[in-house]
Protein backbone atom coordinates (compact mmCIF):
# COMPACT_ATOMS: atom_id res chain seq x y z
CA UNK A 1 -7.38 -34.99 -17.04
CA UNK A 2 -8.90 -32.37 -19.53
CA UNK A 3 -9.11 -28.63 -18.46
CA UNK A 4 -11.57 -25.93 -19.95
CA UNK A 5 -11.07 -22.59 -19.15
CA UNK A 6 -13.74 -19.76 -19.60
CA UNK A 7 -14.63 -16.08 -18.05
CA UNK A 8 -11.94 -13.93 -19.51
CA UNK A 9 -13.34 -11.23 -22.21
CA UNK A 10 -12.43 -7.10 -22.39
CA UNK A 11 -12.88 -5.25 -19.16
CA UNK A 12 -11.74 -1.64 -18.86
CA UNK A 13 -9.21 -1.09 -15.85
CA UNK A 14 -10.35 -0.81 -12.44
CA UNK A 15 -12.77 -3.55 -13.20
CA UNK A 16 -13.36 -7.37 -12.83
CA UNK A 17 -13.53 -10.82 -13.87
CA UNK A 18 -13.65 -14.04 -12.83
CA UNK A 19 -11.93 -17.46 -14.71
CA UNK A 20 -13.17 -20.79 -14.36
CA UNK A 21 -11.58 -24.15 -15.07
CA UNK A 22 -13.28 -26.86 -15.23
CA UNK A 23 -11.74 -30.29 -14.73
CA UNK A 24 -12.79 -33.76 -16.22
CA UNK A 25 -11.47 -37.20 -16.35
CA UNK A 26 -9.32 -38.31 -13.95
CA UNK A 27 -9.79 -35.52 -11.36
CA UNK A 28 -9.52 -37.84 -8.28
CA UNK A 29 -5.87 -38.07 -9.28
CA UNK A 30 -5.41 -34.09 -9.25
CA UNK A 31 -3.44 -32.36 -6.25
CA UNK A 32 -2.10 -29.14 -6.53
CA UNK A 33 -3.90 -26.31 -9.29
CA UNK A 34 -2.71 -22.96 -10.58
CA UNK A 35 -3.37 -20.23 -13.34
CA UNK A 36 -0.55 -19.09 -15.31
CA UNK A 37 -0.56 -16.24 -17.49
CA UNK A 38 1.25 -15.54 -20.86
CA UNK A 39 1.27 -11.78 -22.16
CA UNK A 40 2.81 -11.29 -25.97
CA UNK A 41 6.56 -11.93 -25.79
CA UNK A 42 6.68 -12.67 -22.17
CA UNK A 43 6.97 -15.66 -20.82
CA UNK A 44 4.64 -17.92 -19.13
CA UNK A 45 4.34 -16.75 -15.45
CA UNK A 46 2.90 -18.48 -12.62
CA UNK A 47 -0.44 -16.52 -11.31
CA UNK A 48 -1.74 -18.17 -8.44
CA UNK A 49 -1.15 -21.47 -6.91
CA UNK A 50 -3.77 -23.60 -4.45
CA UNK A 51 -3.30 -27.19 -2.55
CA UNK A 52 -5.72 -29.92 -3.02
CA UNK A 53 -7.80 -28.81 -0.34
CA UNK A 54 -7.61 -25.31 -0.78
CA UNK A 55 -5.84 -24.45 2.95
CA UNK A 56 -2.61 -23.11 1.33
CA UNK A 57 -2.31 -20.31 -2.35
CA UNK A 58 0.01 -18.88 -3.39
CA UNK A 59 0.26 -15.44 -5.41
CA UNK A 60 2.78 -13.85 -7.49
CA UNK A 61 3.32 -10.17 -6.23
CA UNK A 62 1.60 -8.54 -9.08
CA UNK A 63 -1.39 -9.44 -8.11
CA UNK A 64 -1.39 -9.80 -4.41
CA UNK A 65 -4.69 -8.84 -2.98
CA UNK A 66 -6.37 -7.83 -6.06
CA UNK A 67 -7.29 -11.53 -7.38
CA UNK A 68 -8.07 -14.78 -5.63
CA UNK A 69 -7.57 -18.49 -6.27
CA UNK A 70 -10.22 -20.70 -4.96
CA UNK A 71 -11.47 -24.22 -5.53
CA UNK A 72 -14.56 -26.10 -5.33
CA UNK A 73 -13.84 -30.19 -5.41
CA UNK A 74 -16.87 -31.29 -5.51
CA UNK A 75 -17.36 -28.93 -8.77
CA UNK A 76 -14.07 -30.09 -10.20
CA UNK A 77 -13.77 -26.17 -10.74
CA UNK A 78 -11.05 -23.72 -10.01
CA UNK A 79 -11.68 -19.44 -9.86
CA UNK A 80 -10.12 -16.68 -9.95
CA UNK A 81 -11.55 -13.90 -8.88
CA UNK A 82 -9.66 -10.87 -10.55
CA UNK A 83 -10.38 -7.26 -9.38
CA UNK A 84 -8.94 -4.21 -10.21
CA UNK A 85 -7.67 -5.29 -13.49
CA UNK A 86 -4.67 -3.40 -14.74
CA UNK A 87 -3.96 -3.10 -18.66
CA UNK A 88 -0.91 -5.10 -17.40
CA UNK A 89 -2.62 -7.93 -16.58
CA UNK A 90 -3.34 -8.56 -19.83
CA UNK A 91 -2.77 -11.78 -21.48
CA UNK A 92 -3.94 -15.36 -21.72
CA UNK A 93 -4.81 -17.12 -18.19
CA UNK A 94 -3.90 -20.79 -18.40
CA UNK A 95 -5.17 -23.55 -15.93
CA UNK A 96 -2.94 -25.82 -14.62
CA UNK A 97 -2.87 -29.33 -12.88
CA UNK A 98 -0.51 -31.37 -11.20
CA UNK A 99 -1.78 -34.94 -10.13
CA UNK A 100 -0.20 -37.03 -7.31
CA UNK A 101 2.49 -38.66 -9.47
CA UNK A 102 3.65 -34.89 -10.40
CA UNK A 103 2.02 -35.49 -13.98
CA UNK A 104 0.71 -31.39 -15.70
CA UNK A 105 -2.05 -30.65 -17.41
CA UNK A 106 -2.75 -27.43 -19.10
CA UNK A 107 -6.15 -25.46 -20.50
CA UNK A 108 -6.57 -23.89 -23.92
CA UNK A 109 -6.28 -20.84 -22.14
CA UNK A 110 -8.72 -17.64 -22.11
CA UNK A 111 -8.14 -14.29 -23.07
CA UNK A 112 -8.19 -11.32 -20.53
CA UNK A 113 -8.12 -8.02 -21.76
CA UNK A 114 -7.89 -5.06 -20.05
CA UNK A 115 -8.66 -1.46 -22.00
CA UNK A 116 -7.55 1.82 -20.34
């Protein structure tokens, strides 16, 4: 499974963007996806999280109801809608995928930032 991120760039705060990853290869095996973000000196944090069909995400409470996960199967593509960006939420958004036999795959990653 190969990953490509894209979308992020420089927004000012109060503004949006939306990530794509698109998936190749072997994405009949892929189940669960996620973005993870990594600011400088933090750690890699879990974003958002969606099931294989997109019925079930998951957000971390940073950014609870300001950006959406969503998937499109038939696209092999995973969003995330990201609105009112905080300077906080800058960093590099990672795409991640976990296939049925709990193998993970990650992006190159794209970098999001946000100016105040």
């Amino acid at each position: 499974v190969q990953l490509v991120e894209s979308g992020g760039g420089l927004v000012q705060a109060g503004g949006s963007l939306r990530l794509f990853c698109a998936a190749s290869g072997s994405t009949f095996s892929i189940n669960a996806m996620g973005w993870y973000r990594q600011a400088p000196g933090k750690q890699r944090e879990l974003v958002a999280a969606i099931t294989s069909g997109g019925g079930s995400t998951n957000y971390a409470d940073s950014v609870k109801g300001r950006f959406t996960i969503s998937r499109d199967n038939d696209k092999n593509t995973m969003y995330l809608q990201m609105n009112s960006l905080r300077t906080e939420d800058t960093a590099v958004y990672y795409c991640n995928a976990r296939t049925v036999i709990d193998l993970k795959y990650w992006g190159q990653g794209t970098q999001v930032t946000v100016s105040s």
